[in-house]
Protein backbone atom coordinates (compact mmCIF):
# COMPACT_ATOMS: atom_id res chain seq x y z
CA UNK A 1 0.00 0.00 0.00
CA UNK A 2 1.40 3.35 -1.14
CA UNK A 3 0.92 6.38 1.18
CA UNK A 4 0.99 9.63 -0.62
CA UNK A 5 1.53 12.58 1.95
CA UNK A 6 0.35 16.26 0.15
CA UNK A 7 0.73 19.59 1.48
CA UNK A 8 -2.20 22.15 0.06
CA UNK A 9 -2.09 24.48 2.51
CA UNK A 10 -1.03 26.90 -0.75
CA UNK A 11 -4.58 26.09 -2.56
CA UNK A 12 -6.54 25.95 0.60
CA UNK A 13 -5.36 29.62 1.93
CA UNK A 14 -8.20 30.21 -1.23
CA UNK A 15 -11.24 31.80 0.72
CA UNK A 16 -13.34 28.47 0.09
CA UNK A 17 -16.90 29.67 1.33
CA UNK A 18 -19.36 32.96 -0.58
CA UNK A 19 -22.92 33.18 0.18
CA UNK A 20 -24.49 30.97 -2.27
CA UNK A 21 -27.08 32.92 -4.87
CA UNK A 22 -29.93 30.88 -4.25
CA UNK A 23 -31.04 30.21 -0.65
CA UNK A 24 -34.05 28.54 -0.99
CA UNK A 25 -35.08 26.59 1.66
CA UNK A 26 -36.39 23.48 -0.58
CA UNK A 27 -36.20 22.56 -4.01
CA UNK A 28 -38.97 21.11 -5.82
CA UNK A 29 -37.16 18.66 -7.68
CA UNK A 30 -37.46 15.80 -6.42
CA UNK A 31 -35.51 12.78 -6.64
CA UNK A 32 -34.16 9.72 -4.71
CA UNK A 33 -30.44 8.17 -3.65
CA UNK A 34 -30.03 9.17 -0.27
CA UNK A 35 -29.99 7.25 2.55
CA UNK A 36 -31.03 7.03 5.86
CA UNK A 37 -29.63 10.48 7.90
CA UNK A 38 -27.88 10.37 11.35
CA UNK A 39 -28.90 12.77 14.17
CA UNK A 40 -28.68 16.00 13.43
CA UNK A 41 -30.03 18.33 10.75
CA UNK A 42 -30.47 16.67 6.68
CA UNK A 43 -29.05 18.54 3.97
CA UNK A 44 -32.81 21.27 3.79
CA UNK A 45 -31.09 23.87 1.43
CA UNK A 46 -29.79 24.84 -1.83
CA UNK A 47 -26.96 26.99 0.21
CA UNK A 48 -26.38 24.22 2.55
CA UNK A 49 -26.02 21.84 -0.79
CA UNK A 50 -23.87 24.23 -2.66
CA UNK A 51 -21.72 25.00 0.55
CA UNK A 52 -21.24 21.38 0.83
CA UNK A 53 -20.39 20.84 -2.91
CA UNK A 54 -17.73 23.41 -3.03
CA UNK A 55 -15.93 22.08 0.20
CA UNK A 56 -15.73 18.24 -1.48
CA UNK A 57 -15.25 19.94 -5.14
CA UNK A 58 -11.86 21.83 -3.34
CA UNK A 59 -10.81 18.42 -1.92
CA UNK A 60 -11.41 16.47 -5.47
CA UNK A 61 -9.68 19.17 -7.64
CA UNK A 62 -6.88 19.03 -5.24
CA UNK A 63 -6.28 14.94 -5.12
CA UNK A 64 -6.13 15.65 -8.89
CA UNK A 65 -3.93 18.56 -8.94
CA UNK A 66 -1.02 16.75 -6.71
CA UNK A 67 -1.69 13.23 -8.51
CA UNK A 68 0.82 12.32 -11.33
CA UNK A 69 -0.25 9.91 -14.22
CA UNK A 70 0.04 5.95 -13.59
CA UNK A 71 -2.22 3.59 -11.85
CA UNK A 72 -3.03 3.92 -7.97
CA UNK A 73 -4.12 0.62 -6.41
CA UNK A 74 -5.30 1.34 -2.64
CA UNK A 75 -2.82 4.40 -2.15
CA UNK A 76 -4.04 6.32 0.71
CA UNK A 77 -3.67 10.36 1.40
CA UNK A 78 -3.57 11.33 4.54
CA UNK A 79 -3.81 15.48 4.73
CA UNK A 80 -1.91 17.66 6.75
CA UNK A 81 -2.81 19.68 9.21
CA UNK A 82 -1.30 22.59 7.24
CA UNK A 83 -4.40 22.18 4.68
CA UNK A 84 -6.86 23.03 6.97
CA UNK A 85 -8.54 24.17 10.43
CA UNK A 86 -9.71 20.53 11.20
CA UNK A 87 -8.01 18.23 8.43
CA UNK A 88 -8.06 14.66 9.56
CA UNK A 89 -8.84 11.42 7.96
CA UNK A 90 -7.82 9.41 4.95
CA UNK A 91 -8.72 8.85 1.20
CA UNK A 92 -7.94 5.67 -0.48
CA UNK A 93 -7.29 5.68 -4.71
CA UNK A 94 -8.00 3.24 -7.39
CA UNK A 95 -7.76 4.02 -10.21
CA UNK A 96 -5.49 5.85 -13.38
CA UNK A 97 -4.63 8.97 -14.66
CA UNK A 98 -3.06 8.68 -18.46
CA UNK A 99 -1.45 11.67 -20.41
CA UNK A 100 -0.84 11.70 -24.35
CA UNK A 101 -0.20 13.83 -27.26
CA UNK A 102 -2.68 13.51 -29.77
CA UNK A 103 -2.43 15.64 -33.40
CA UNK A 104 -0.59 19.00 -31.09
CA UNK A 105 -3.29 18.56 -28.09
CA UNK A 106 -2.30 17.12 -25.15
CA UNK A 107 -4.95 15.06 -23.35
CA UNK A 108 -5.06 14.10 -19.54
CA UNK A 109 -7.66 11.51 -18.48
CA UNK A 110 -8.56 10.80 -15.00
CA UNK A 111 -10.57 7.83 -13.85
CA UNK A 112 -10.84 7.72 -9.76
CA UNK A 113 -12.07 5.56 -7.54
CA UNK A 114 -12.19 7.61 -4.11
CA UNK A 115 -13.09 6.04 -0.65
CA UNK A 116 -13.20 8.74 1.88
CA UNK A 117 -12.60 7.50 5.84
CA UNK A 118 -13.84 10.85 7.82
CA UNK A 119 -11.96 12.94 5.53
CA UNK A 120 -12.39 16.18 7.02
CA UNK A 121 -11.13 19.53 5.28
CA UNK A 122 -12.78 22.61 7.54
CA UNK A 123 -16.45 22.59 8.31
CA UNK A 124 -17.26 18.65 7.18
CA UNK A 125 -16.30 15.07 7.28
CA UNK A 126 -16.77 13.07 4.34
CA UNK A 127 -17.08 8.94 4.53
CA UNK A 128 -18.11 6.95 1.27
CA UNK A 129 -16.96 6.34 -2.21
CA UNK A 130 -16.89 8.47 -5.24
CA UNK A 131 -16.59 8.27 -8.65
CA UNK A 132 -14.05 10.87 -9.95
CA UNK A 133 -13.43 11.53 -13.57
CA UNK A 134 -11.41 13.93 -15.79
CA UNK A 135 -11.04 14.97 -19.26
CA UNK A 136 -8.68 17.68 -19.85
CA UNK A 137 -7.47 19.09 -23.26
CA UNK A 138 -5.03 21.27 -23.68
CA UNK A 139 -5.38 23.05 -26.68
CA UNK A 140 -6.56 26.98 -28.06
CA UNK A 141 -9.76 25.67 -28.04
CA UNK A 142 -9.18 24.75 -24.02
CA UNK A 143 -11.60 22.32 -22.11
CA UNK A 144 -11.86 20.54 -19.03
CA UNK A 145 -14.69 18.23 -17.99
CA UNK A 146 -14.85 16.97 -14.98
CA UNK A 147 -17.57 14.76 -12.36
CA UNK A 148 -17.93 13.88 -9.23
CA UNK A 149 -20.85 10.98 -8.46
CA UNK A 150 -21.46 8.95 -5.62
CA UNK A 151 -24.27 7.43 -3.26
CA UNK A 152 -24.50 6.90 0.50
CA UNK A 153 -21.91 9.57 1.15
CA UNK A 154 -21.88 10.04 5.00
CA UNK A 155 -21.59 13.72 5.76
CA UNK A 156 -21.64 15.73 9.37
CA UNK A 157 -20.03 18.88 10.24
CA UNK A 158 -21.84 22.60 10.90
CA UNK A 159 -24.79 21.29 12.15
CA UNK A 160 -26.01 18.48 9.42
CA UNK A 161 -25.60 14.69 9.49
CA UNK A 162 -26.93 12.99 6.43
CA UNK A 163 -26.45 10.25 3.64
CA UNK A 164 -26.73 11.34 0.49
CA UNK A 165 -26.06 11.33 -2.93
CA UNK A 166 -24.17 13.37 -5.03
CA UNK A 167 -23.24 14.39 -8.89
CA UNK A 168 -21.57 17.04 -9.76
CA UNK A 169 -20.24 18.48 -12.61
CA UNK A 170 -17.43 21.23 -13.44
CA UNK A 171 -16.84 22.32 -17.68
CA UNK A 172 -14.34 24.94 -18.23
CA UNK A 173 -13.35 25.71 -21.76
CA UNK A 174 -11.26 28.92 -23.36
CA UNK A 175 -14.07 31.34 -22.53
CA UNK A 176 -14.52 30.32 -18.87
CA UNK A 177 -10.82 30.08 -18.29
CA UNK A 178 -10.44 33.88 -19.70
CA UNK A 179 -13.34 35.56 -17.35
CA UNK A 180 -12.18 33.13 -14.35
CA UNK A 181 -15.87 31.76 -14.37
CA UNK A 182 -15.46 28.32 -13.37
CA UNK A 183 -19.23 27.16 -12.68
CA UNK A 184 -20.14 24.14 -10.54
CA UNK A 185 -23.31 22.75 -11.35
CA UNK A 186 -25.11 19.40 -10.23
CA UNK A 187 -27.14 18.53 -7.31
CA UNK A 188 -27.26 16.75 -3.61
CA UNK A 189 -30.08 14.33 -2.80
CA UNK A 190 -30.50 14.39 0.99
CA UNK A 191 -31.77 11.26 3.23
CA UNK A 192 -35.65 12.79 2.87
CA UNK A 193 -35.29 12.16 -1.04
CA UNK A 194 -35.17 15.97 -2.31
CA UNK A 195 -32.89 17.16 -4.95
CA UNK A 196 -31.16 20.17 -4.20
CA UNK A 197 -28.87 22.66 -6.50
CA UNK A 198 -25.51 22.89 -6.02
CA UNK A 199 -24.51 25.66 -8.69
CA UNK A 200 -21.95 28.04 -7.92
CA UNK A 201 -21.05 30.66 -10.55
CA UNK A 202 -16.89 30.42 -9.59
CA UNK A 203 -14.15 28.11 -8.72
């Protein structure tokens, strides 16, 4: 088993929390994935959701920022407590990330497998696996595509405990990267079965 030790405290001085635009109390959307909640408060909010989404979102784009290519079979991260006010835990990789040149473009692929053991960052502790994928061109016509899924994600921390689900998505291309509009988009279902929207305008 390979450990992988990181320091981010560099990408996690970033201000990581803005009010969130929409701060509805429910969404009407529906849907189903969750699971059953733990005491405490379920995910009730789109601000709670997106508040959420951008804390995991900072800890996925970082495992892929300090990642090389090659193939990672049950290498666990461990953070620092440089990265963060309460960082703790562990994260455990399967997976590959493969780089080639293709006709000039260069093209980075990431396909993660990520089982988070109370991986906390600041304000909450993730526990449960997630899909992570990446697909990253490096061209004048720039884009990056990038998603985030998983089910039964255990998350407490600032006054929720809940199982949910997640998917969440993050496109950048040579516009977005120009006006530093990064959005995040996707959704949280909470234990109760209701959708809510995680979109955030910026990275």
């Amino acid at each position: 088993m390979k450990k992988i030790s990181i320091l981010l405290s560099i990408l996690f001085a970033v201000t990581l929390f803005t009010s969130c635009n929409d701060d509805k109390d429910s969404s009407s959307n529906g849907g189903s994935g969750g699971g059953k909640s733990g005491s405490g408060k379920v995910v009730s909010s789109n601000e709670t959701a997106a508040e959420i989404a951008r804390e995991l979102w900072y800890i996925l784009n970082t495992i892929d920022s300090y990642t090389s290519t090659g193939t990672y079979s049950g290498s666990v991260l461990e953070p620092s407590l440089d990265e963060g006010p309460n960082a703790s835990g562990s994260v455990t990789i399967n997976g590959s990330k493969t780089s080639s040149v293709i006709s000039y473009t260069t093209q980075t692929n990431t396909r993660f497998t990520l089982t988070f053991k109370n991986f906390t960052y600041n304000k909450y502790t993730f526990s449960g696996t997630i899909e992570y994928s990446q697909d990253y061109y490096n061209t004048s016509s720039y884009k990056r595509i990038r998603t985030a899924v998983g089910s039964n994600i255990t998350i407490s921390g600032n006054g929720v405990s809940d199982v949910v689900s997640i998917d969440l998505q993050r496109y950048h291309n040579s516009k977005t990267t120009k006006s530093s509009a990064f959005p995040l988009a996707g959704s949280i279902v909470s234990s109760n079965g209701i959708s809510y929207d995680c979109y955030d305008g910026y990275e």
